[in-house]
Protein backbone atom coordinates (compact mmCIF):
# COMPACT_ATOMS: atom_id res chain seq x y z
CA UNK A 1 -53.74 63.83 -20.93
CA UNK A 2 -50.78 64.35 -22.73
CA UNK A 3 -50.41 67.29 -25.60
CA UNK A 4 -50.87 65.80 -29.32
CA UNK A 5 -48.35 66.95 -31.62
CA UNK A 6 -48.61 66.26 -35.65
CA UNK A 7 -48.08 62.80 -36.56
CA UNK A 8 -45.21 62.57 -38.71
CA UNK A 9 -46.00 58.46 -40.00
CA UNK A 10 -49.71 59.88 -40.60
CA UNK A 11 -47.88 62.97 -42.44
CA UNK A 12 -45.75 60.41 -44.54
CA UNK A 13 -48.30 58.28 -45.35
CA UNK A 14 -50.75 61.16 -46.36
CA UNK A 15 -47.61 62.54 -48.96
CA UNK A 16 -47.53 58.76 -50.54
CA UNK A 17 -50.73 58.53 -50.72
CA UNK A 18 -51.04 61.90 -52.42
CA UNK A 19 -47.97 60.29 -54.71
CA UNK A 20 -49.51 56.89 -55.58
CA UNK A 21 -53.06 58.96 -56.53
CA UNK A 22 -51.08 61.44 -58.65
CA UNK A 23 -49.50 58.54 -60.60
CA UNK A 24 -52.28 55.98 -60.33
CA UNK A 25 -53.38 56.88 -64.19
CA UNK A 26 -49.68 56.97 -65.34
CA UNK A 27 -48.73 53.47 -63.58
CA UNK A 28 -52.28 51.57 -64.69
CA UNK A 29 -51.59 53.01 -67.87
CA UNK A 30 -47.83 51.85 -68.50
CA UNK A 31 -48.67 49.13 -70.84
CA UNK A 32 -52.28 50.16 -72.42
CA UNK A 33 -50.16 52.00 -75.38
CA UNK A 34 -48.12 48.55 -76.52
CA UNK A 35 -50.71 46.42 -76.13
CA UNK A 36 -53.26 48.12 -78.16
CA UNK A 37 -50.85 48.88 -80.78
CA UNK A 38 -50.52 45.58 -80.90
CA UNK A 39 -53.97 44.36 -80.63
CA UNK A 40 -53.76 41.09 -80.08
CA UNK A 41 -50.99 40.30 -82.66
CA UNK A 42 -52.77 41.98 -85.41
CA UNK A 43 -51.63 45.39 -84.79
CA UNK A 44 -49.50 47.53 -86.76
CA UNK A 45 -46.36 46.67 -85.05
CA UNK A 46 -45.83 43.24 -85.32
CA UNK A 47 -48.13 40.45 -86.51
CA UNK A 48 -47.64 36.22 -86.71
CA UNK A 49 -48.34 33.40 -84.29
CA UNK A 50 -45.14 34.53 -82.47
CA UNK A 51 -46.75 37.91 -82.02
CA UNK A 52 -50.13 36.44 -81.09
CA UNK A 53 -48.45 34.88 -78.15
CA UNK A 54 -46.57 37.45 -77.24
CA UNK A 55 -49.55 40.06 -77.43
CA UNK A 56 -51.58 37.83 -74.99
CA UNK A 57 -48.73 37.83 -72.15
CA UNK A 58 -48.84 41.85 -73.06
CA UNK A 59 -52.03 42.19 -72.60
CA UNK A 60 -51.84 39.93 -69.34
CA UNK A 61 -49.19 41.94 -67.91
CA UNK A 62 -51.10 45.13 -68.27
CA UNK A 63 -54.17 44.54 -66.33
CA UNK A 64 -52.02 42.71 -63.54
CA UNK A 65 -49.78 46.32 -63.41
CA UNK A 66 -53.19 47.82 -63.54
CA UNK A 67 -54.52 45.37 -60.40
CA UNK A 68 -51.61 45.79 -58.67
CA UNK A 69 -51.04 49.87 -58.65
CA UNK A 70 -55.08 49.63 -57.29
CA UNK A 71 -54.62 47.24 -54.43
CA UNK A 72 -51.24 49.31 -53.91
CA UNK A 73 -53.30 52.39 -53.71
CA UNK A 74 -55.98 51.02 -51.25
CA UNK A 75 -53.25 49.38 -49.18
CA UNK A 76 -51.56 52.79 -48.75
CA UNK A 77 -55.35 54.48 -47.94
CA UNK A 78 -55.90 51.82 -45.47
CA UNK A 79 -52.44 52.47 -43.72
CA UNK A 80 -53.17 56.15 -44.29
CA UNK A 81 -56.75 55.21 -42.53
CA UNK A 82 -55.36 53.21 -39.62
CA UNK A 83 -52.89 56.56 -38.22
CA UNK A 84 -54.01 58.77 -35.92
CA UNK A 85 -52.98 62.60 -37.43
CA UNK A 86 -51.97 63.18 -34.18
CA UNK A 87 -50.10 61.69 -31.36
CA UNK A 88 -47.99 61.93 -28.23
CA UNK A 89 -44.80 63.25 -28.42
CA UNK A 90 -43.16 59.95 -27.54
CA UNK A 91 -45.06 58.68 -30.26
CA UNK A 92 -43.98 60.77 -32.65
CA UNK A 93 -40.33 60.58 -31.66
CA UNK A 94 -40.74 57.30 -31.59
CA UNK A 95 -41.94 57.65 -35.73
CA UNK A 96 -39.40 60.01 -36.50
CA UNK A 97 -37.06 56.90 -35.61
CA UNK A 98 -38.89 54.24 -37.50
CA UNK A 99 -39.26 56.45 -40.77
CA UNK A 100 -35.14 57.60 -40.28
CA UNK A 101 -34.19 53.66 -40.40
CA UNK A 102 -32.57 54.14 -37.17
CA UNK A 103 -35.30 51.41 -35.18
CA UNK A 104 -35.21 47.86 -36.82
């Protein structure tokens, strides 16, 4: 059986994934400030029909950014999941190629 050697598409992965946790809160987050400030177009930065409206695609738009930096996180964990930490050495050549852009 041939030698395993570190794989460097598990070590990637593992680095986003340590990335996308670290900024998880930050990302979900993004929009939670201007929409409660604007609560619903009653806030205390801007208030009318035209604010109403605009406070309700706000508020929209922040739980799909929150939705989609979750299912981007379990994605990632899933890929992270699916990689052996260790591989051949052809293997991880053959990585080392596919993560330098130079297989397509």
């Amino acid at each position: 059986m041939a030698d395993k050697v570190p794989s460097p598409m598990w070590a990637a992965l593992n680095q986003l994934n340590n990335d996308v946790q670290r900024e998880l809160a930050n990302v979900a987050g993004a929009l939670k400030d201007a929409d409660t400030r604007m609560a619903g177009g009653k806030g205390d930065v801007w208030c009318g029909p035209t604010a109403r409206t605009w406070a309700s695609d706000l508020s929209g738009a922040a739980g799909d950014i929150t939705k989609q930096a979750n299912e981007f996180a379990a994605y990632v964990r899933r890929e992270l999941a699916g990689h052996d930490k260790e591989v051949t050495q052809s293997e991880a050549d053959l990585e080392r190629r596919l993560l330098s852009g130079r297989m397509g």
